[in-house]
Protein backbone atom coordinates (compact mmCIF):
# COMPACT_ATOMS: atom_id res chain seq x y z
CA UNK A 1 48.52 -58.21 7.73
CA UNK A 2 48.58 -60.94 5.40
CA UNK A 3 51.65 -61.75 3.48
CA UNK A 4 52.56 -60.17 0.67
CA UNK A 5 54.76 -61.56 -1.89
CA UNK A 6 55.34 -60.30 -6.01
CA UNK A 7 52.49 -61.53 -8.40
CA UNK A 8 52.38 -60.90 -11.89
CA UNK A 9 49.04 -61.54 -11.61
CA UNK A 10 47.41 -58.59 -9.38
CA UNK A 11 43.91 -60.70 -9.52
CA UNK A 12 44.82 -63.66 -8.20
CA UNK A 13 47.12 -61.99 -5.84
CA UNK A 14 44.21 -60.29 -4.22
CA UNK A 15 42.17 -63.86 -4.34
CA UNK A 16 44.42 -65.33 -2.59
CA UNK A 17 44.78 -62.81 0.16
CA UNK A 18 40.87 -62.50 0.24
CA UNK A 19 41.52 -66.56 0.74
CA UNK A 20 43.73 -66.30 3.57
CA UNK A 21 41.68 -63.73 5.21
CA UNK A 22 38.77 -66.08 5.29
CA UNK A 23 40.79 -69.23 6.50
CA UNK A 24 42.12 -67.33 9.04
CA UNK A 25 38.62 -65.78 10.05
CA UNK A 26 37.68 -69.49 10.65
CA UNK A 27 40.33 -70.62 12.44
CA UNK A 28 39.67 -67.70 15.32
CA UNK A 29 36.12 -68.55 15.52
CA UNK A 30 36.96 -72.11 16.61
CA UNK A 31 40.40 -71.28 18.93
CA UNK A 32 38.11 -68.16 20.74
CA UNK A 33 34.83 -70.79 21.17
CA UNK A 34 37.18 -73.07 22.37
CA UNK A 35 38.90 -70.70 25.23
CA UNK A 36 35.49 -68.26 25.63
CA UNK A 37 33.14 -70.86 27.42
CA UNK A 38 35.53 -71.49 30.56
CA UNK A 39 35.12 -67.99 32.16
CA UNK A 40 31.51 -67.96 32.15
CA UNK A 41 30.93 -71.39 33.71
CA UNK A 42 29.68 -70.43 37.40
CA UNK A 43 27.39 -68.18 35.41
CA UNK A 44 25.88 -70.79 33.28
CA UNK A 45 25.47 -73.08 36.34
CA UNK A 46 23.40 -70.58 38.03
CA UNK A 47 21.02 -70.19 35.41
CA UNK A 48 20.56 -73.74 34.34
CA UNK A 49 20.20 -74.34 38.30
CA UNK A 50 23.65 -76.95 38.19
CA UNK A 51 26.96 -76.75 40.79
CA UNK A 52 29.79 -74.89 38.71
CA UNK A 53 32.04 -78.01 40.15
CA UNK A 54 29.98 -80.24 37.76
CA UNK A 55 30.14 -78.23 34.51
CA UNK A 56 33.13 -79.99 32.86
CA UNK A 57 31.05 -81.76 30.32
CA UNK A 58 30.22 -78.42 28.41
CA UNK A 59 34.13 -78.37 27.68
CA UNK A 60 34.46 -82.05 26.92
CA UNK A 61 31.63 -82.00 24.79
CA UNK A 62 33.05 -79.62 22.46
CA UNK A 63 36.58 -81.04 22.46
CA UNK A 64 35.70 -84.57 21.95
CA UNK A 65 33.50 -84.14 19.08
CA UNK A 66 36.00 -82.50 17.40
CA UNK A 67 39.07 -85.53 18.13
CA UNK A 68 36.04 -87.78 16.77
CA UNK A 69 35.57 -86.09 13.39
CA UNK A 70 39.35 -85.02 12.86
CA UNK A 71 39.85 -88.55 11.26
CA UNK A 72 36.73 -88.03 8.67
CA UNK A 73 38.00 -84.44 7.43
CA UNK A 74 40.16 -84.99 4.85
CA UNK A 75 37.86 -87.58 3.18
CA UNK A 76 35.07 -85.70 3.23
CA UNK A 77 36.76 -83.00 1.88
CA UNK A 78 37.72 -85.36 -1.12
CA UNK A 79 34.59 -86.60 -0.99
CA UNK A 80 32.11 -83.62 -1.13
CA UNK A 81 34.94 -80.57 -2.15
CA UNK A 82 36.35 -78.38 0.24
CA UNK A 83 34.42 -75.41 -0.56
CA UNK A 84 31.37 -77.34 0.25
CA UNK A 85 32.29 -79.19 3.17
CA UNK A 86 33.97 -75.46 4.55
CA UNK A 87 30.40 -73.83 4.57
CA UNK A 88 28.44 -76.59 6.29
CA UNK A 89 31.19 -76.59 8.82
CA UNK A 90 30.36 -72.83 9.22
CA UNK A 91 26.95 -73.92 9.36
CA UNK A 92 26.89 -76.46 11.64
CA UNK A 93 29.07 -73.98 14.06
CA UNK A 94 26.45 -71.35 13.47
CA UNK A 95 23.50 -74.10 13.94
CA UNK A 96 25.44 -75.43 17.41
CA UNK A 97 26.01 -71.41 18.65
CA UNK A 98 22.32 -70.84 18.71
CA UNK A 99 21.32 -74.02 19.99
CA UNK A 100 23.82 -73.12 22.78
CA UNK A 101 22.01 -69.93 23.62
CA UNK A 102 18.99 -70.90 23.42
CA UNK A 103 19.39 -73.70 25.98
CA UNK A 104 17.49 -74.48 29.03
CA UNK A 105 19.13 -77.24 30.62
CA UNK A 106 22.69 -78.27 30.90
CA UNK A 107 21.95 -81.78 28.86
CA UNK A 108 20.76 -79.39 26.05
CA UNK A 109 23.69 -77.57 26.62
CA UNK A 110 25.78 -80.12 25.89
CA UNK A 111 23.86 -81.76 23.04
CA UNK A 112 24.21 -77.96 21.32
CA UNK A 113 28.12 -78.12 22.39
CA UNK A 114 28.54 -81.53 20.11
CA UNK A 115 26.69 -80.01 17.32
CA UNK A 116 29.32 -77.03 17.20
CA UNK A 117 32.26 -79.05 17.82
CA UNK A 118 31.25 -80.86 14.62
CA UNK A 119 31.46 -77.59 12.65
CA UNK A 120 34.48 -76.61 14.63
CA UNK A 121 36.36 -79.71 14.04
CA UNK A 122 36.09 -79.46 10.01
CA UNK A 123 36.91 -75.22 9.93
CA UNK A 124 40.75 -75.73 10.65
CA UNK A 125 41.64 -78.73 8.77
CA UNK A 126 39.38 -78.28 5.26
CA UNK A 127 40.77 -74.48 5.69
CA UNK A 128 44.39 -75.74 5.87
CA UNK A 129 43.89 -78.02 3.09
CA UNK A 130 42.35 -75.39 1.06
CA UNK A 131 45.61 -73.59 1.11
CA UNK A 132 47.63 -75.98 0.64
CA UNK A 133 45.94 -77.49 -2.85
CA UNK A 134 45.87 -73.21 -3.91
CA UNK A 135 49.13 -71.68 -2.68
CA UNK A 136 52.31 -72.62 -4.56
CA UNK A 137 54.89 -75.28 -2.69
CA UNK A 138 57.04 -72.14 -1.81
CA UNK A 139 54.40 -70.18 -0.16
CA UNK A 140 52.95 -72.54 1.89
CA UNK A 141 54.98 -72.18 4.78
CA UNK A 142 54.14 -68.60 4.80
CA UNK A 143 50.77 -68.71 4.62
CA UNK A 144 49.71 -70.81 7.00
CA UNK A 145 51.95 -68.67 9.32
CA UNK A 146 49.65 -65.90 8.90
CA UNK A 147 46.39 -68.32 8.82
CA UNK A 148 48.40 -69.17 12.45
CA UNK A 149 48.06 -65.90 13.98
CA UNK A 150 44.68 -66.08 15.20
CA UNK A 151 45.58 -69.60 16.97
CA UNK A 152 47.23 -67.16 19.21
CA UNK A 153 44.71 -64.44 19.40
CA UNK A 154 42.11 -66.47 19.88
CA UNK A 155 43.16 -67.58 23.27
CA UNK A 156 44.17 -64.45 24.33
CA UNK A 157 40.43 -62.52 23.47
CA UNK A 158 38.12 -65.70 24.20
CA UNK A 159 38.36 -65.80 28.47
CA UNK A 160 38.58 -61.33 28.98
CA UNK A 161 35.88 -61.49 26.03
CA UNK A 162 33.58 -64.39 27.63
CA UNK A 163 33.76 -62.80 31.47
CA UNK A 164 32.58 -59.10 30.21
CA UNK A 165 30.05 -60.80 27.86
CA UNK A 166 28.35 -62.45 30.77
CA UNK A 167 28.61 -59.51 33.09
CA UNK A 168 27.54 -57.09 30.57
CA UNK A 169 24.63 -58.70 28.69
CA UNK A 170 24.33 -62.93 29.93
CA UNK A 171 26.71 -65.89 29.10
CA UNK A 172 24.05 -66.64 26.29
CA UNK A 173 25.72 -63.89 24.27
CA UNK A 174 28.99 -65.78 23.94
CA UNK A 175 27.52 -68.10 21.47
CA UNK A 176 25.46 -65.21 19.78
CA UNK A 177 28.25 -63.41 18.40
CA UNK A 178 29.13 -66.33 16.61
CA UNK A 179 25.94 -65.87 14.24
CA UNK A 180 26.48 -62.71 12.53
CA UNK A 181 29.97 -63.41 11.90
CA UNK A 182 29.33 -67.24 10.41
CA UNK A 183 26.54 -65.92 8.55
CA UNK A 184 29.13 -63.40 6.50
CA UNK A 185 31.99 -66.52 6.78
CA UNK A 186 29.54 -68.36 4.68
CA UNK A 187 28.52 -65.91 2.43
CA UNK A 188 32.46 -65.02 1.65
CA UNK A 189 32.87 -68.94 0.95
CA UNK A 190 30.36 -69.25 -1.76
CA UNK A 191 32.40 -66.18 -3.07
CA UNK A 192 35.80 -66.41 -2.31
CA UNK A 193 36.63 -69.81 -1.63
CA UNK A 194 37.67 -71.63 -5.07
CA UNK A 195 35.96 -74.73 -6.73
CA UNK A 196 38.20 -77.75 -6.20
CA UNK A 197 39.15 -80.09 -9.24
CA UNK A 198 37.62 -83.77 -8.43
CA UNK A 199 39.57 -85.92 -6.19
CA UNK A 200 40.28 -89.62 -6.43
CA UNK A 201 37.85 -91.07 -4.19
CA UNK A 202 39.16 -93.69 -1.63
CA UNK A 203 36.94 -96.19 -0.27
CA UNK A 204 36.36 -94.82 4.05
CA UNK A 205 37.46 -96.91 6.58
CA UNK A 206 33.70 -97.20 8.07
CA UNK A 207 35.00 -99.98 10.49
CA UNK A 208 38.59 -98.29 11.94
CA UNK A 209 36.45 -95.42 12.33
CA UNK A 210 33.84 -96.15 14.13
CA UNK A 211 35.92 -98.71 16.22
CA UNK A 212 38.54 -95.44 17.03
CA UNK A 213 35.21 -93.10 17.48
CA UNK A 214 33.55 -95.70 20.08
CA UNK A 215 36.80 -95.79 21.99
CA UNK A 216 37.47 -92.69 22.23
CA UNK A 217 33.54 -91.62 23.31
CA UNK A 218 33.79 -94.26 26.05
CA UNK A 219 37.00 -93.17 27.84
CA UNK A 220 35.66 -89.79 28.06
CA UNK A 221 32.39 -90.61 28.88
CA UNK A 222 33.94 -93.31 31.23
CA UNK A 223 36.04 -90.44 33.21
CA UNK A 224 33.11 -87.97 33.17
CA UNK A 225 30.77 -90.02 34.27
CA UNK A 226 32.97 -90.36 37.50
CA UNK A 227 31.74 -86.77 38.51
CA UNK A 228 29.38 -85.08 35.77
CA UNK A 229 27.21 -87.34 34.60
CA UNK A 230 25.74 -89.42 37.98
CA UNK A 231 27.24 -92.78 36.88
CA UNK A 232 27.44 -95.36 38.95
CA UNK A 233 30.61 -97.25 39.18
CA UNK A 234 29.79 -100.14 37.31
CA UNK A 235 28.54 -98.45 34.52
CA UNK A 236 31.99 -96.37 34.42
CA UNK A 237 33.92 -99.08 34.66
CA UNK A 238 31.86 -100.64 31.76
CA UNK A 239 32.30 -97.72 29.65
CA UNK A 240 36.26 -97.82 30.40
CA UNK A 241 36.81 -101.56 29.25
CA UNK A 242 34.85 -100.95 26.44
CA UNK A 243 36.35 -98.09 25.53
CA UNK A 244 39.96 -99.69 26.18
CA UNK A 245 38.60 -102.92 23.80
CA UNK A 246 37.40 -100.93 20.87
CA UNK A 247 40.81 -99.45 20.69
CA UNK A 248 42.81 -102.66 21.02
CA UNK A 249 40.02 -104.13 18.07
CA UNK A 250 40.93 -100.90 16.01
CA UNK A 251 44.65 -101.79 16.67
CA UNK A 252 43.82 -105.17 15.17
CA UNK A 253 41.98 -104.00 12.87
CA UNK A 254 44.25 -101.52 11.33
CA UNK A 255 47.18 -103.93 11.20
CA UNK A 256 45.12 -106.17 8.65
CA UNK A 257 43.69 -103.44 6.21
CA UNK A 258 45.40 -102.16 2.90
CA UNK A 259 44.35 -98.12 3.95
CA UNK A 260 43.51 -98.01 7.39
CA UNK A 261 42.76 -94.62 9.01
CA UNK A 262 45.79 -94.31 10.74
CA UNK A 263 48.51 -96.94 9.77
CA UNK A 264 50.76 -99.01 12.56
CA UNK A 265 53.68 -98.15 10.29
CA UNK A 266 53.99 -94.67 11.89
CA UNK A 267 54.72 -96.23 14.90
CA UNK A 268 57.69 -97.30 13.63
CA UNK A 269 59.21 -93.72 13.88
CA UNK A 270 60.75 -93.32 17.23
CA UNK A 271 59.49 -89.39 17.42
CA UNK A 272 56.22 -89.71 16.61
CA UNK A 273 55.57 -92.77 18.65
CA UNK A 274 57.44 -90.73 21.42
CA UNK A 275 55.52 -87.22 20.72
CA UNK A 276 52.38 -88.65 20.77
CA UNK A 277 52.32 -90.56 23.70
CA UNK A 278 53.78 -87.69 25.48
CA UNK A 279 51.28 -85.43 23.80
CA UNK A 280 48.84 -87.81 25.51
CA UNK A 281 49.87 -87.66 29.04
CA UNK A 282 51.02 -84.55 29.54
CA UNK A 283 48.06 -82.95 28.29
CA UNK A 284 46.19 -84.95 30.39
CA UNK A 285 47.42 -82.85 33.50
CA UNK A 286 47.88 -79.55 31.66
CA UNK A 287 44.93 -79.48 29.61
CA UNK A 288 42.97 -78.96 32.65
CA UNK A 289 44.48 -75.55 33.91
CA UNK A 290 42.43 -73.29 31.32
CA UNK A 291 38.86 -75.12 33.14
CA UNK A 292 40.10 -75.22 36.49
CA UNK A 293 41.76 -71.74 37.25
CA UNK A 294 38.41 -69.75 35.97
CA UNK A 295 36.36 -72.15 38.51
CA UNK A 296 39.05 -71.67 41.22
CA UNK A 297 39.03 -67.43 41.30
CA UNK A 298 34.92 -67.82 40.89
CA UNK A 299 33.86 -70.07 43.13
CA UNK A 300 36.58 -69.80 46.13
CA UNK A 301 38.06 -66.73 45.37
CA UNK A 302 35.22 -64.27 44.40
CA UNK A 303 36.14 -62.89 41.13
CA UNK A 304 33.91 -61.70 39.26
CA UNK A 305 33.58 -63.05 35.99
CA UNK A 306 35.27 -60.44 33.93
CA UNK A 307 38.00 -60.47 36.82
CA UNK A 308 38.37 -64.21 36.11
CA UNK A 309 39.01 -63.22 32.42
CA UNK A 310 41.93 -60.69 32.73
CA UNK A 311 43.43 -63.17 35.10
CA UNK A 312 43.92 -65.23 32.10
CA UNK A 313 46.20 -62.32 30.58
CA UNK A 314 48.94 -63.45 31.59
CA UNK A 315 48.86 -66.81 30.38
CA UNK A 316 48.23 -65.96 27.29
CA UNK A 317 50.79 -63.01 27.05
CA UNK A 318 53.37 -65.51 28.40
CA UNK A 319 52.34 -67.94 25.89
CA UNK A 320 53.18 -65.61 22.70
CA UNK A 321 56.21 -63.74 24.39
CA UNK A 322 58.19 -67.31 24.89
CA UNK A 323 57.91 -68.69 21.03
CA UNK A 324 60.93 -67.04 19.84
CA UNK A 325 63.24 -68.77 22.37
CA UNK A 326 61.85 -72.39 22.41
CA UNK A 327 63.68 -72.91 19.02
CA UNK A 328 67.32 -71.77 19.52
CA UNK A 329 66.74 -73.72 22.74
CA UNK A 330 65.46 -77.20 21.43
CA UNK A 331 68.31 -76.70 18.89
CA UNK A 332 71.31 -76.05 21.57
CA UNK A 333 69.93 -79.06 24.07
CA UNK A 334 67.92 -81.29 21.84
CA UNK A 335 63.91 -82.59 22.34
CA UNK A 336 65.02 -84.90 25.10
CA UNK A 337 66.44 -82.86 27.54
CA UNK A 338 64.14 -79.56 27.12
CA UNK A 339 61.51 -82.13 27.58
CA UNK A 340 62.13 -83.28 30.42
CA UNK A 341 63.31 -80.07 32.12
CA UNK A 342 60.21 -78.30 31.15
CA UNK A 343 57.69 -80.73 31.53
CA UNK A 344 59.10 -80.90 35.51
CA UNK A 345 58.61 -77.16 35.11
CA UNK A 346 54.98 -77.05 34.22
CA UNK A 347 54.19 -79.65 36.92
CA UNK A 348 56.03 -77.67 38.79
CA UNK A 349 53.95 -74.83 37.95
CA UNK A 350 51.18 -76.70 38.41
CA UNK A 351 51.42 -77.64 41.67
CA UNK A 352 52.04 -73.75 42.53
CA UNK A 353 48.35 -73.97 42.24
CA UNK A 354 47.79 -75.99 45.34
CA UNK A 355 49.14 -73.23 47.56
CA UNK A 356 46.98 -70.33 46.72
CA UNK A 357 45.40 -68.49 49.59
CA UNK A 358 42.53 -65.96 49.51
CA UNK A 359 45.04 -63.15 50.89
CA UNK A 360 47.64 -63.89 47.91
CA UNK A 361 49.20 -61.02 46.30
CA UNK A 362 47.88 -59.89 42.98
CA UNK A 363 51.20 -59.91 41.66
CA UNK A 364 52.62 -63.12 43.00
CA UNK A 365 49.13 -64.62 40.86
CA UNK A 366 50.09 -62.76 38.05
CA UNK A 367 53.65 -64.53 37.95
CA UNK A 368 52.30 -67.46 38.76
CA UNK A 369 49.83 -67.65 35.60
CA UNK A 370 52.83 -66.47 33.58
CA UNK A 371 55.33 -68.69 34.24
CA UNK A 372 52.41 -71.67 33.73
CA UNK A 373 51.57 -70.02 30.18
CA UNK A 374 55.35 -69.78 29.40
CA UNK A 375 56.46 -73.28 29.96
CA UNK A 376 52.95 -74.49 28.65
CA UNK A 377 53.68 -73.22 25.59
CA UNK A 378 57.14 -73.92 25.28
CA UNK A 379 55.89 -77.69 26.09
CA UNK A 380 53.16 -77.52 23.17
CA UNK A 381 55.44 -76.32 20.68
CA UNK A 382 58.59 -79.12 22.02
CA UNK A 383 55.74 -81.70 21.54
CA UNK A 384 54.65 -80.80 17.99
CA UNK A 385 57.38 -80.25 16.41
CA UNK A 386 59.08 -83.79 17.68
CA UNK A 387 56.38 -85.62 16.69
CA UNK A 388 56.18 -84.26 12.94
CA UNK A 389 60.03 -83.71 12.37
CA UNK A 390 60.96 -87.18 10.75
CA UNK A 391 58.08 -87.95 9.20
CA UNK A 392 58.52 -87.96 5.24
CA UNK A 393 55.99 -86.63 2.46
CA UNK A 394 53.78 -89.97 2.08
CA UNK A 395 53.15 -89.97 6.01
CA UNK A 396 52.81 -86.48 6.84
CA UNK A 397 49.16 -85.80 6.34
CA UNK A 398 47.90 -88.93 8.39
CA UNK A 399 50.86 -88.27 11.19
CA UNK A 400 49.50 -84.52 11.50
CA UNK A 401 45.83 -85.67 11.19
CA UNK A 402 46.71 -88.21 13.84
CA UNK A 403 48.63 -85.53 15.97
CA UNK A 404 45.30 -83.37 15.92
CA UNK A 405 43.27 -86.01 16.97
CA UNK A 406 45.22 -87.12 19.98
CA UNK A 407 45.74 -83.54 21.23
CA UNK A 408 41.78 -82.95 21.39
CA UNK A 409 41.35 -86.35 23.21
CA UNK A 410 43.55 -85.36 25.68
CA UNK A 411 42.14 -82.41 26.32
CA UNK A 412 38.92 -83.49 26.56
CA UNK A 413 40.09 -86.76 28.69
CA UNK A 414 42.27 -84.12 31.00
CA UNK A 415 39.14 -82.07 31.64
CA UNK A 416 36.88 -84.99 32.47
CA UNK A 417 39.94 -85.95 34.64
CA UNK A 418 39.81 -82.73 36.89
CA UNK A 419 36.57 -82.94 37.26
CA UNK A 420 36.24 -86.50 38.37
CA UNK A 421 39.33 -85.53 40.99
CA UNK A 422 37.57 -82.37 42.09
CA UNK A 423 33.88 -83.86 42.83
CA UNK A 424 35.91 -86.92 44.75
CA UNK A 425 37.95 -83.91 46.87
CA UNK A 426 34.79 -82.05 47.25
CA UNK A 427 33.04 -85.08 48.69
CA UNK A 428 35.79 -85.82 51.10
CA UNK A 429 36.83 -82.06 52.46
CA UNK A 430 32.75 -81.26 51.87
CA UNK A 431 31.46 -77.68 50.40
CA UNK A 432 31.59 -74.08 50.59
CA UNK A 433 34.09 -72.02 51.90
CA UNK A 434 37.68 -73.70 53.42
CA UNK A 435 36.55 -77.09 52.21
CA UNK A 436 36.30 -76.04 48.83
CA UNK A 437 39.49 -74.09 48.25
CA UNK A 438 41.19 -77.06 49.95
CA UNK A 439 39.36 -79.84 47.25
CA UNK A 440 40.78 -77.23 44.09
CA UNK A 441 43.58 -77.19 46.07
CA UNK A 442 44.27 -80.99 46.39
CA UNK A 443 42.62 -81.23 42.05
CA UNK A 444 45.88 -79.06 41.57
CA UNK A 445 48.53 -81.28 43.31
CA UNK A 446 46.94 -84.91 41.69
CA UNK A 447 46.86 -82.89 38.07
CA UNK A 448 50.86 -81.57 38.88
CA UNK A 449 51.89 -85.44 39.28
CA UNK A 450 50.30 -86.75 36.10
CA UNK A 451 52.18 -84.17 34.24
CA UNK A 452 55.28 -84.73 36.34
CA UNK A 453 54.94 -88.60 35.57
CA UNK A 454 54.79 -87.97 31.67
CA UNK A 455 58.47 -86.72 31.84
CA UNK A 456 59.63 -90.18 32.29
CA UNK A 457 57.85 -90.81 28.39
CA UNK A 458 60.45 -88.13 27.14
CA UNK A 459 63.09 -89.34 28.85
CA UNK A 460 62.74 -92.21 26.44
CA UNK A 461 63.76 -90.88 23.39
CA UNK A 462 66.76 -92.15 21.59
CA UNK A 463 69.51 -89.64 21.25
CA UNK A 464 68.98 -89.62 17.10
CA UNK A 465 65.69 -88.85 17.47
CA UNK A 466 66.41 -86.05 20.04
CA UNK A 467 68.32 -84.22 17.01
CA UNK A 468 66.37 -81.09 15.36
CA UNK A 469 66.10 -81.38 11.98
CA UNK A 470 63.72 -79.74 9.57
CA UNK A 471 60.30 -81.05 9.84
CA UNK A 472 56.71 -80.20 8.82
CA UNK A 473 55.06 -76.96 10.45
CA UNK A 474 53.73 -77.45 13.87
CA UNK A 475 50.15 -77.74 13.30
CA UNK A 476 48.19 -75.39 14.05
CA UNK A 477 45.18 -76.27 17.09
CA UNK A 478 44.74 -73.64 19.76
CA UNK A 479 46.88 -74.22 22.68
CA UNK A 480 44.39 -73.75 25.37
CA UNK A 481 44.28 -76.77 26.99
């Protein structure tokens, strides 16, 4: 329940609970959309008449929209007030749901997917600063541990919920649940949500932006065009140098402009400059796990969809269960060396992957998918937390705002990634059957080594900046990538 602390107000007491409540509400809409599409994949591909190998760009759709519109959030929120930026976000979520369902193609499909990941991109971080401009300094902490909770539950409902959606009604009812409850999310803004006071307006970086935005469209694009998309080779390789030189121009860019975006100074802290690149690359690998291992127990495996779901359990059990020990263990051995060790483990864990057989045990899968959620999470949290921890008042909004956006690029570049490595297996080992367990199985063991190569990024860190020490919150995204 939400928190409860002494008011001498009872009015406001209960306005800011109702406040909470509908923060929180938003935040599980976009964590479950974000973990409820993967199960029912095969199933969309049969009805849109596409392979389920090729359906990656329904995930990366979703996630890179929302790394592209992280940057804009918290000036548009100064810009146009949080309460009225926070109900077209519900909107446009609402808008992108049905579009989703009512799709006949997968290129409408995906087109319907950006549309939602712009709502779902604005929900979490207008909803977080929401609470911070209402709650007092002292409660801050606590309340956006309870707007938190459904970061966790989301994951945990979205693939179960999506796999007995599809087998029970069709896969276009995992976007129409969304509508009812957006519809009452929007009405309980207009009457819930407070009026903000005017902001002082700073001018937009227009240029950083769309420099960043191009860049980080064209990588993805550039990856997913290697498998999804039917791109020829020297239109990827276009896309990636272009991609690569709008991001060296934004570089440039930002190092000449009073307010950029994102400024070069945070580089300057060892953590963060640490943290994020590892954020980067090890996501890279992980971030692909949630897409692949739904595709894996469909397609070679024969689980049914709802099957597929409950398989997912146990990563996401795993996940909550380990939280309370990656603290006291961070603080006994310090960021670098749990970072290392566990980042070995979830390639590790990864690579376990590459050895399933049709004739595996239930239970050895089940310990398999927890001990992957366990160390995942433990990695997310190590990440977060050492990226944030030194960063002082003036630079913690833009270093959290840049933390955000890197972690949804990577999951939408890791994504992208699999699939390119999963059509190239698939054309060398050829379909159906053998040949495509082996081509998941081969996606598994080049996914394990990009994660196992990122531990040499933590290994890096200086042993001041491998001291805890009390930092901002880890921010809240859904960890299912």
């Amino acid at each position: 329940m939400a928190p409860a602390l002494p008011s001498p107000n009872p009015a406001q007491e209960r306005a800011l609970r109702r406040l909470l409540w509908l923060v929180a509400v938003g935040f599980f809409m976009q964590t479950l959309d974000a973990t409820i599409v993967n199960t029912a994949l095969p199933a969309m591909a049969a009805s849109l008449g596409e392979s389920p190998l090729r359906m990656q760009s329904v995930v990366v759709a979703y996630s890179l929209t929302m790394a592209m519109l992280i940057p804009a959030t918290g000036w548009m929120a100064d810009r146009f007030g949080t309460r009225r930026v926070y109900v077209g976000a519900i909107a446009l979520f609402v808008l992108g749901s049905l579009l989703c369902a009512l799709s006949s193609s997968l290129a409408m499909l995906v087109a319907a997917r950006v549309v939602q990941g712009l709502g779902g991109a604005l929900l979490l971080p207008v909803g977080r600063l929401v609470v911070l401009r209402t709650f007092p300094r002292e409660r801050f902490l606590q309340a956006m541990s309870f707007v938190a909770i459904p970061g966790l539950v989301g994951p945990l409902v979205g693939p179960t919920l999506g796999g007995w959606l599809v087998e029970a009604a069709s896969w276009h009812w995992i976007f129409l649940i969304n509508l009812p409850v957006g519809v009452l999310g929007a009405l309980a803004t207009l009457r819930f949500m407070p009026a903000p006071a005017p902001m002082e307006r700073v001018r937009f970086d227009t240029g950083g932006y769309l420099l960043l935005a191009l860049g980080m469209v064209s990588l993805s694009l550039g990856l997913d065009g290697l498998s999804g998309l039917g791109l020829r080779q020297a239109s990827v390789l276009v896309l990636m140098v272009f991609g690569l030189a709008s991001l060296t121009a934004y570089w440039l860019h930002a190092l000449r402009k009073p307010y950029p975006l994102f400024s070069p100074q945070l580089f300057r802290v060892g953590s963060l400059r640490i943290g994020l690149l590892g954020n980067l690359f090890s996501r890279l690998g992980s971030s692909c796990m949630p897409f692949l291992i739904p595709l894996l127990l469909q397609v070679t495996l024969g689980y049914s969809p709802a099957q597929a779901g409950m398989m997912m359990l146990p990563v996401a059990i795993a996940s909550m269960s380990v939280k309370r020990v990656t603290t006291p263990l961070i603080t006994r051995h310090g960021y670098r060396r749990v970072l290392v060790v566990n980042t070995g483990l979830v390639g590790l864990t990864m690579a376990s992957f590459a050895f399933t057989t049709p004739t595996q045990p239930l239970a050895l899968s089940i310990v398999q998918l927890a001990a992957f959620g366990a160390v995942n999470s433990m990695q997310f949290t190590a990440m977060n937390t050492l990226t944030l921890k030194d960063l002082g008042p003036g630079t913690a909004s833009s270093g959290n705002s840049l933390l955000s956006m890197v972690q949804m690029l990577a999951m939408s570049m890791g994504v992208a990634a699999a699939g390119a490595v999963l059509a190239a297996f698939t054309e060398v080992f050829g379909g159906g059957g053998v040949q495509t367990l082996q081509a998941f199985r081969a996606t598994f063991g080049c996914m394990a080594l990009m994660t196992l190569a990122s531990a040499g990024i933590f290994w890096q860190l200086a042993p001041a900046d491998s001291r805890t020490a009390p930092a901002a919150s880890e921010p809240d995204v859904p960890e299912s990538g």
